[in-house]
Protein backbone atom coordinates (compact mmCIF):
# COMPACT_ATOMS: atom_id res chain seq x y z
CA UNK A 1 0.00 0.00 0.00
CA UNK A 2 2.71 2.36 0.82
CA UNK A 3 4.61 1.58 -2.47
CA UNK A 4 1.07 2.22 -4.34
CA UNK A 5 0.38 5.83 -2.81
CA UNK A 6 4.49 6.50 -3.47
CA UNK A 7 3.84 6.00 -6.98
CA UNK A 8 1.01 8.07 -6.85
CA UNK A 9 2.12 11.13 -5.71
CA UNK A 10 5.39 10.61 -8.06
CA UNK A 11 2.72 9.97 -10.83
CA UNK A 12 0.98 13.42 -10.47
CA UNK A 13 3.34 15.89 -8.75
CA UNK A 14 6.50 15.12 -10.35
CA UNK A 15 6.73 17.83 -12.84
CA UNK A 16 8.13 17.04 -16.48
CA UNK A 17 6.46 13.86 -16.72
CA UNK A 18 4.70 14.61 -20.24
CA UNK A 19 7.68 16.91 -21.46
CA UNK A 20 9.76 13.79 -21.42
CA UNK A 21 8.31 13.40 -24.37
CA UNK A 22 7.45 16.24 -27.51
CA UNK A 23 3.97 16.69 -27.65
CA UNK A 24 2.79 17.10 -31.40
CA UNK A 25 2.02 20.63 -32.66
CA UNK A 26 -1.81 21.03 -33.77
CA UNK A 27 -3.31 21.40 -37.73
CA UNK A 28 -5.12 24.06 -37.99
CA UNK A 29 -8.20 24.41 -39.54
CA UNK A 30 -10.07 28.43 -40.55
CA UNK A 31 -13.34 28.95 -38.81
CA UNK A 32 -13.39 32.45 -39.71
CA UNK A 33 -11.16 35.05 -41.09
CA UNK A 34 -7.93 35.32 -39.02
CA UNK A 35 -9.19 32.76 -36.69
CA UNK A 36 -8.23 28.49 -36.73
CA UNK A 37 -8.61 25.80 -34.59
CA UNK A 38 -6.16 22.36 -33.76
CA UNK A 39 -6.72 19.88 -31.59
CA UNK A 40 -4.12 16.81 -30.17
CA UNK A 41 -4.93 13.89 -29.24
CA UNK A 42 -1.47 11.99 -27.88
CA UNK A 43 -1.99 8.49 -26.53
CA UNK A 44 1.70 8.28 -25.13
CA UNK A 45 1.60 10.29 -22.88
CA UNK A 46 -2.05 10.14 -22.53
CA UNK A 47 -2.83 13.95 -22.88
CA UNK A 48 -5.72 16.28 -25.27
CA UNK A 49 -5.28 19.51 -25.57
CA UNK A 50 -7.02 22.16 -27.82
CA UNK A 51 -6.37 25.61 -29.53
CA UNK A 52 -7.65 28.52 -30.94
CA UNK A 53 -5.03 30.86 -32.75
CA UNK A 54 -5.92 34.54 -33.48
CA UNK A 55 -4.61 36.82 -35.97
CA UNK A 56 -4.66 39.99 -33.45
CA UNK A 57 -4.38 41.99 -37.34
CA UNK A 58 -7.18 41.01 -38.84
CA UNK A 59 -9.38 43.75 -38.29
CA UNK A 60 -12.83 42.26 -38.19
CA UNK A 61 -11.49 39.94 -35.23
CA UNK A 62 -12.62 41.25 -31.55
CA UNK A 63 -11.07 39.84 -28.22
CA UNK A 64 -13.63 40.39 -25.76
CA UNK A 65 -14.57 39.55 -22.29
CA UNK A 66 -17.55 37.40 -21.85
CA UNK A 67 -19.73 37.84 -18.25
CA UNK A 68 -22.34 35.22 -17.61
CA UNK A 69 -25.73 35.35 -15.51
CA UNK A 70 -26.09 33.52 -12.20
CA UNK A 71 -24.37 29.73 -12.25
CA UNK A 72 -23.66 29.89 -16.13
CA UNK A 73 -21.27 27.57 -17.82
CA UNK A 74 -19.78 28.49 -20.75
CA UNK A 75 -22.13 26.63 -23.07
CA UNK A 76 -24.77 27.81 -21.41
CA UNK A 77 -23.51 31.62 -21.76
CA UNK A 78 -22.61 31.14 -25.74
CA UNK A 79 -26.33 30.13 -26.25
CA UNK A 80 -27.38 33.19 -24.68
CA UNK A 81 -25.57 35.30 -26.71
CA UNK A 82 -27.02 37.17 -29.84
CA UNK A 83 -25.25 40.34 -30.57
CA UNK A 84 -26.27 42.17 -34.21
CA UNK A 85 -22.30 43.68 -34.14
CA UNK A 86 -20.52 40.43 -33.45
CA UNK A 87 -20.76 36.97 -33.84
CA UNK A 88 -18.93 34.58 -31.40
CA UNK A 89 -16.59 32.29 -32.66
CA UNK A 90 -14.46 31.18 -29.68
CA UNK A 91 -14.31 31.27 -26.58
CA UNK A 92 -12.59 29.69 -23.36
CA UNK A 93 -12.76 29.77 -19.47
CA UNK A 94 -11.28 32.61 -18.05
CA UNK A 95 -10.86 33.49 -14.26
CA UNK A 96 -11.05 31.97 -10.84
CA UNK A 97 -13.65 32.81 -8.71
CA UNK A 98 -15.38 33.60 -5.57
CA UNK A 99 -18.92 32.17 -4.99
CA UNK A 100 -20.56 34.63 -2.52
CA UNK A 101 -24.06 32.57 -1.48
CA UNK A 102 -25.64 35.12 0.51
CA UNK A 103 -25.76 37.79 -2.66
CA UNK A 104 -26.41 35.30 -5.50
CA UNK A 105 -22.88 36.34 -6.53
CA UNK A 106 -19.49 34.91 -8.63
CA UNK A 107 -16.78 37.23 -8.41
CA UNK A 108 -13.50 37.03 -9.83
CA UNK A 109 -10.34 36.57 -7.99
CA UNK A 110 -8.88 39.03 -10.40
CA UNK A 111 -9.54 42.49 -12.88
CA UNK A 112 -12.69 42.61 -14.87
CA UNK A 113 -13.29 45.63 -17.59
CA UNK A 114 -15.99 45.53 -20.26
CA UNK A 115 -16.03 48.20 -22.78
CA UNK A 116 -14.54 50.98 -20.63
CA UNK A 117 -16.21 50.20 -17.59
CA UNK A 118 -14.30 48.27 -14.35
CA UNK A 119 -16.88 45.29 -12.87
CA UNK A 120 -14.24 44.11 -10.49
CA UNK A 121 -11.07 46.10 -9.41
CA UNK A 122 -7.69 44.12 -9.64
CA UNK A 123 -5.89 42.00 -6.65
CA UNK A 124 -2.08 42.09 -7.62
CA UNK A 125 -2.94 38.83 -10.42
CA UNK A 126 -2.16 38.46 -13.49
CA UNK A 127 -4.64 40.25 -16.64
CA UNK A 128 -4.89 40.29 -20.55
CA UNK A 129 -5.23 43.65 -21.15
CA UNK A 130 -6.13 45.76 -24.25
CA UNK A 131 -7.18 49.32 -25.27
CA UNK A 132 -8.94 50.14 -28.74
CA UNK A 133 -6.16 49.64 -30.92
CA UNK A 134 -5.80 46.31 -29.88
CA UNK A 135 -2.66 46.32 -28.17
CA UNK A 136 -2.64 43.70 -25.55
CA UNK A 137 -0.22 42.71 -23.28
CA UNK A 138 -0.08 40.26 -20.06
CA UNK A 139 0.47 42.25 -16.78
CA UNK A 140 -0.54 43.08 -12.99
CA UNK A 141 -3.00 46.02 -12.95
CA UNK A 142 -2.91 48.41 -10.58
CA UNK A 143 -5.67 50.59 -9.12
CA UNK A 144 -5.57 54.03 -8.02
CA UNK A 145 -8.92 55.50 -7.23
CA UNK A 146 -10.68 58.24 -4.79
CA UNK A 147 -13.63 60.16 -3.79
CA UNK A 148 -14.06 63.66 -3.44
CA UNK A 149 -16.59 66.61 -3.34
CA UNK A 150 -16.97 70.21 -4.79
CA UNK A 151 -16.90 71.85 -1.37
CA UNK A 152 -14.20 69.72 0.62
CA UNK A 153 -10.47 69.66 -0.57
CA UNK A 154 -9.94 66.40 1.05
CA UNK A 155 -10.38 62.84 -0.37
CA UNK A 156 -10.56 59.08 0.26
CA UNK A 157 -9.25 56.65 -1.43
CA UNK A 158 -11.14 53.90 -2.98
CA UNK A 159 -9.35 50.22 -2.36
CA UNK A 160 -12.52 48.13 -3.65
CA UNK A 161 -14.73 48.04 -6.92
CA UNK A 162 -17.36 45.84 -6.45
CA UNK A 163 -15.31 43.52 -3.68
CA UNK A 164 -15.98 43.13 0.10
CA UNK A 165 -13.75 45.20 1.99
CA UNK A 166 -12.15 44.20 5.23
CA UNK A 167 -12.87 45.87 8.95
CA UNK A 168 -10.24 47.94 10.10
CA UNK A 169 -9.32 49.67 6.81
CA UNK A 170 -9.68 53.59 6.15
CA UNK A 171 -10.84 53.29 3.02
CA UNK A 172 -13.81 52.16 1.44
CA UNK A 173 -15.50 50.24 -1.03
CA UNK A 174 -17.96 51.06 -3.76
CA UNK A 175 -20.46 48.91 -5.46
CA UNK A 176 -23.31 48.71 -8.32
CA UNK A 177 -25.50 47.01 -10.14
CA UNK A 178 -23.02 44.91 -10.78
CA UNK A 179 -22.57 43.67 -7.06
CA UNK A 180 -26.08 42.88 -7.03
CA UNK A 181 -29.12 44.53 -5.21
CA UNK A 182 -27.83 45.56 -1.92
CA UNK A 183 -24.15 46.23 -0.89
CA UNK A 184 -22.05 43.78 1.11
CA UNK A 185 -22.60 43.27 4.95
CA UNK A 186 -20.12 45.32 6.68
CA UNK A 187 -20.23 45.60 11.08
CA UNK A 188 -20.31 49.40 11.29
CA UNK A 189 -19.63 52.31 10.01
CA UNK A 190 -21.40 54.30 7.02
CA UNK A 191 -23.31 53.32 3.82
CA UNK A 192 -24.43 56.39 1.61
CA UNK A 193 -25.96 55.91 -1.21
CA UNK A 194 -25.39 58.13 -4.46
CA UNK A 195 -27.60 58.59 -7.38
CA UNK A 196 -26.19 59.65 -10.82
CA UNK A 197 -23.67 57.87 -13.17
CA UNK A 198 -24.36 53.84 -12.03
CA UNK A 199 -21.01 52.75 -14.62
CA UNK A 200 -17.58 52.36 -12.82
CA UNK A 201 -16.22 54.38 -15.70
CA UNK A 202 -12.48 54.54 -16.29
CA UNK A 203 -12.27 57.15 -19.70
CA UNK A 204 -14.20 59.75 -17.11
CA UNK A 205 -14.72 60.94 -13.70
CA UNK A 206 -17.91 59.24 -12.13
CA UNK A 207 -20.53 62.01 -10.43
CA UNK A 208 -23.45 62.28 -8.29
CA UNK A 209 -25.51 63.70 -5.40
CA UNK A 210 -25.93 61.90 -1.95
CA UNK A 211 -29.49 60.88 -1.75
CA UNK A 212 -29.18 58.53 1.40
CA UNK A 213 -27.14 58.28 3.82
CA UNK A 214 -27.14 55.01 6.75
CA UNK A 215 -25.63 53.77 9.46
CA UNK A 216 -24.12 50.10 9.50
CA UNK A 217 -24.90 47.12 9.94
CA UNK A 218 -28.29 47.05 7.39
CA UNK A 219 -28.60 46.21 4.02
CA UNK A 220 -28.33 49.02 2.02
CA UNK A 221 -29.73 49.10 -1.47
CA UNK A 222 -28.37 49.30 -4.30
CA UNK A 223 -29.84 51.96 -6.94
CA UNK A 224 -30.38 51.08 -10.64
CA UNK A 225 -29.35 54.56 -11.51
CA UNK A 226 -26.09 55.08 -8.75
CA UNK A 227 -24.05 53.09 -6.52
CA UNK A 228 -23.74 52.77 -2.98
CA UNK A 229 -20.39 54.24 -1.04
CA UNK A 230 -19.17 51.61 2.18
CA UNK A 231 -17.07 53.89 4.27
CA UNK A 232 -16.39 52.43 7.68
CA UNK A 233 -14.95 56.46 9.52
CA UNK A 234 -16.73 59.32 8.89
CA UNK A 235 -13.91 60.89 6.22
CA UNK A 236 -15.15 63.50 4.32
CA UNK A 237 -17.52 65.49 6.18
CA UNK A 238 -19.21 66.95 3.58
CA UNK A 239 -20.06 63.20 2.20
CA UNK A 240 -21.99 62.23 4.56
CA UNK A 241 -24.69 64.88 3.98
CA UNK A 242 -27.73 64.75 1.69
CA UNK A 243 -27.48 66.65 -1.46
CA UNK A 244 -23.36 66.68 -1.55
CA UNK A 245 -21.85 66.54 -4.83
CA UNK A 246 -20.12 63.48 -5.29
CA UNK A 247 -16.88 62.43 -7.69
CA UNK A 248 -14.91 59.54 -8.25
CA UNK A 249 -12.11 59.42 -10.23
CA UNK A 250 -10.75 55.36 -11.07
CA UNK A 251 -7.26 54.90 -12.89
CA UNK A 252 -5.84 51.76 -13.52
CA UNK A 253 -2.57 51.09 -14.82
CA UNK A 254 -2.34 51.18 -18.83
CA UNK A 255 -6.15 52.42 -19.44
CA UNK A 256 -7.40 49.16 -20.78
CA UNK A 257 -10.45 49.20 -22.64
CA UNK A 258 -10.90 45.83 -21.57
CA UNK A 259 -9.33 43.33 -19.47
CA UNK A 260 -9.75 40.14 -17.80
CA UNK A 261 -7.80 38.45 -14.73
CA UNK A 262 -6.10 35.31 -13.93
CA UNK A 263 -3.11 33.76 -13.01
CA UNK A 264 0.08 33.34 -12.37
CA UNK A 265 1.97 33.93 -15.20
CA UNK A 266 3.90 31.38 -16.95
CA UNK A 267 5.86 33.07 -19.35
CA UNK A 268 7.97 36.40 -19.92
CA UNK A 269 9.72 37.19 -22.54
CA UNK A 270 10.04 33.29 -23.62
CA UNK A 271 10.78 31.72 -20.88
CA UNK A 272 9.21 29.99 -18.14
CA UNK A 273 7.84 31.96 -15.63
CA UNK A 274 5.83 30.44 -13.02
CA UNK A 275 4.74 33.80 -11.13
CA UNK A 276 2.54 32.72 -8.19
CA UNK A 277 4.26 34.11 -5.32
CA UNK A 278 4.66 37.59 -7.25
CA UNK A 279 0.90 36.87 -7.45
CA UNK A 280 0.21 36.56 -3.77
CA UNK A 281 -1.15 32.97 -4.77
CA UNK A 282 -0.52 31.94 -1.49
CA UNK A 283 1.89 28.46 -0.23
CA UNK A 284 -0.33 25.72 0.12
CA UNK A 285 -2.64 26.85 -2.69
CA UNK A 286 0.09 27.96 -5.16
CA UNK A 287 1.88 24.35 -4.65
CA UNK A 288 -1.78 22.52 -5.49
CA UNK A 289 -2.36 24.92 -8.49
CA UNK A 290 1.54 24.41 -9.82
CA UNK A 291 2.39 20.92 -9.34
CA UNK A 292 -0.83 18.99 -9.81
CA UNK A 293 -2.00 17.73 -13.29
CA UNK A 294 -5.37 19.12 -13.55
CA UNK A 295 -7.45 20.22 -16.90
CA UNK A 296 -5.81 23.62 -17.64
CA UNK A 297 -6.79 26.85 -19.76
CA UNK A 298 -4.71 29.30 -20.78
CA UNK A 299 -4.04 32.61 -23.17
CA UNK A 300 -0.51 33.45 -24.64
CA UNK A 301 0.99 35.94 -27.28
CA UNK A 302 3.61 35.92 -29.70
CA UNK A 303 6.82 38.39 -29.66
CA UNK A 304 5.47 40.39 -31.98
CA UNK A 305 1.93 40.76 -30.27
CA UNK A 306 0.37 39.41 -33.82
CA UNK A 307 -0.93 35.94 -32.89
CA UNK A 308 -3.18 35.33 -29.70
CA UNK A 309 -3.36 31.55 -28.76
CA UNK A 310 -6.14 30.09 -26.77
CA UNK A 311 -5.38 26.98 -24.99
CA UNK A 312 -7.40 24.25 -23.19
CA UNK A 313 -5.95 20.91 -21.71
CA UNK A 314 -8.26 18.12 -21.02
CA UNK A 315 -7.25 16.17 -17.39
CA UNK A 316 -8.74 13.57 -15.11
CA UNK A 317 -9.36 10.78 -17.39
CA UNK A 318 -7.65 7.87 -18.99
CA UNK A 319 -7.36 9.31 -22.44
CA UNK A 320 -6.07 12.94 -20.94
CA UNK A 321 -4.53 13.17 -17.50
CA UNK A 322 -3.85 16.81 -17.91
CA UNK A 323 -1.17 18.89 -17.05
CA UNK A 324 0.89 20.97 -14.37
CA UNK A 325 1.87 24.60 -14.99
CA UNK A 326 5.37 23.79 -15.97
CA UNK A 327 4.31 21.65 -18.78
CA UNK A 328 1.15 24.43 -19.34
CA UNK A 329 3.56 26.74 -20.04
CA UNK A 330 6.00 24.26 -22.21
CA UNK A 331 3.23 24.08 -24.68
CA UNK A 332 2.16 27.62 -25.19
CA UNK A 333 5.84 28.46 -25.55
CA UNK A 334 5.87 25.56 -28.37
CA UNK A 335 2.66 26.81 -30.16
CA UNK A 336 4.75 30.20 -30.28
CA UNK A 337 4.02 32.52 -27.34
CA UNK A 338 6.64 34.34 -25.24
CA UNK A 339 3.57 35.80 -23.12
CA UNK A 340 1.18 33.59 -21.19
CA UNK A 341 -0.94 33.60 -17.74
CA UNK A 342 -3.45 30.81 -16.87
CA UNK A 343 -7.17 30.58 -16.26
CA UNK A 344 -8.73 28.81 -14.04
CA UNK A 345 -8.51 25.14 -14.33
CA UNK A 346 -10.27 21.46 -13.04
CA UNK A 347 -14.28 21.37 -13.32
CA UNK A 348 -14.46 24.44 -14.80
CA UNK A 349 -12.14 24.37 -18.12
CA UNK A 350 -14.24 24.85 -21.36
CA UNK A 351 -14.06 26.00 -24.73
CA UNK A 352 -15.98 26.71 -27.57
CA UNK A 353 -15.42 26.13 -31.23
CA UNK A 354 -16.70 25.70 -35.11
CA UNK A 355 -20.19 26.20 -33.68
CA UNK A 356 -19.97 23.43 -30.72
CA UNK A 357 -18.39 23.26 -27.08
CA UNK A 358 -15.06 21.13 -27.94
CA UNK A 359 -14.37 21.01 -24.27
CA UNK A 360 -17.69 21.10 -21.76
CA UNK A 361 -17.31 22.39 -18.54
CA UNK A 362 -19.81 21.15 -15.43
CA UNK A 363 -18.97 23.88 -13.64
CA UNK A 364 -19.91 27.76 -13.49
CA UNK A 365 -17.37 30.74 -14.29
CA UNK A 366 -16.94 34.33 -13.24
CA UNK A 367 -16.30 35.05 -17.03
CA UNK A 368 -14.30 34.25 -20.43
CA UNK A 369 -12.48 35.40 -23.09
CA UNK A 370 -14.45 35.05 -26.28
CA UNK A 371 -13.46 35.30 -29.96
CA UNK A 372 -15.61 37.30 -32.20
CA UNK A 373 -16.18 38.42 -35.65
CA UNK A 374 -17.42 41.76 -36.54
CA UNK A 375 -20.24 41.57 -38.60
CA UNK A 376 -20.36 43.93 -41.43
């Protein structure tokens, strides 16, 4: 018995084990302009993985983040989808998440921006990022945000978009629609609620006038047209009467038009990169999340930022057992990328393809990356 669970634990956390051997490169096949799809099926080792390679130049190809309703998989969210601009082509699983019961709520561990607007500010993990022109890159975002008023000189800063905050801080949280109907539990302190601009807007300064103002613990409400301000002290005088004029003013690092999280990153600048204490991954998790052979998703870029690859690896059976970030990141840097950061991996890896979910997920996501064409 002893000699059995030995060879066990050699089996799955040794890493290297399936870069022993090469692992065949993919033929691609078009699906749409600037966009083809490989798949590899290797019986020694036993190991499938799947691809989706994007010309990043063609111009009626859109990267774009993908946000599901409540307890979505990612078939489930491609079916839902019916946009007259874009048609989906591809897509994968993108970030780890948070499952928050109490508010009906999946957040992710890391950045989310749609369009412009930040859903979820960023923890110190790794994001594809990307402004208009479609220059991407793989990096940690950084947040710098505050609130201020027309009358008061003085302002606080802002250390969480749409994410619980902890007691003790000095600064505060904000939240929308996005959060969900009423803003997070919090012991004491302040929750004021502001109607105007209900966007998290990062091109513009946000504004409004307090129309509530309450003290914690309660649930305060959310408002379709506003946001609600947690502020556990009393900073800012002036904020915490009716009818004050209200801005907040959200930068994050490199002004991405759109951008979502993940984790750690595996390569930089060609080379293997495993980046999950940089990440704040933690010990015991980042040893489970870098050594064990688990499905595994994943987005990398080429040198020249031209090609996008979109990777999935199918795990826990006989035909694929998967793989551990090491070899994750072996296989993007042999499809061609000298950029890459993981997605979330195990029940949740999916992707989309041709028309049909070449990898089915059982689980839900906090979002993905999909793959679109621009109608014209």
């Amino acid at each position: 018995m002893k000699v059995r669970i030995i060879l066990i634990f050699i089996f799955w956390f040794t890493p290297g084990y399936i870069f022993a051997l090469e692992l065949s490169l993919p033929e691609y096949k078009s699906i749409a302009p600037g966009v083809w799809y490989g798949e590899v099926k290797e019986k020694d080792p036993p190991v499938i993985y799947h691809v989706i390679k994007v010309d990043l130049n063609v111009d009626r190809v859109a990267i774009r983040p993908l946000r599901p309703m409540e307890s979505e998989t990612l078939g489930q969210t491609v079916s839902r989808i019916d946009s007259e601009r874009f048609s989906l082509v591809g897509a994968i699983t993108g970030d780890y998440y948070l499952r928050l019961i109490d508010y009906k709520l999946i957040v992710p561990w890391g950045i989310l921006v749609e369009d412009g607007r930040l859903l979820f500010s960023p923890t110190g993990k790794s994001a594809l990022c990307y402004n208009a022109e479609k220059k991407f890159h793989i990096s940690v975002p950084t947040m710098a945000a505050r609130i201020w008023n027309r009358t008061d000189s003085s302002e606080v800063s802002v250390t969480a978009v749409n994410r619980q905050i902890r007691s003790g801080e000095t600064q505060c949280g904000i939240y929308n629609s996005i959060w969900g109907a009423f803003a997070p539990d919090f012991p004491q302190g302040f929750a004021i609620t502001v109607t105007g601009d209900s966007e998290f807007r990062l091109d513009r300064p946000i504004k409004g006038m307090v129309t509530g103002i309450s003290r914690l613990p309660l649930k305060a409400s959310i408002p379709q047209g506003g946001f609600v301000i947690i502020m556990e002290k009393p900073h800012l005088p002036d904020l915490l009467k009716l009818g004050s004029q209200v801005i907040v003013n959200i930068e994050v690092s490199s002004s991405p038009e759109n951008a979502i999280g993940g984790g750690p990153r595996i390569l930089r600048e060609g080379k293997v990169s495993i980046e999950l204490s940089q990440e704040n991954f933690g010990v015991g998790k980042a040893f489970y999340i870098k050594n064990s052979r688990h499905p595994r998703s994943a987005v990398g870029i080429d040198r020249d930022e031209k090609t996008m690859f979109l990777v999935v690896v199918e795990g826990r059976s006989a035909e694929s057992q998967g793989m551990n970030m090491k070899e994750l990141a072996k296989l993007l840097l042999s499809l061609g990328a000298t950029e890459a950061m993981a997605f979330d991996g195990g029940r949740s890896v999916s992707m989309y393809a041709a028309g049909k979910e070449v990898v089915k997920g059982d689980r839900q996501m906090a979002d993905a990356l999909g793959v679109f064409q621009i109608k014209p």
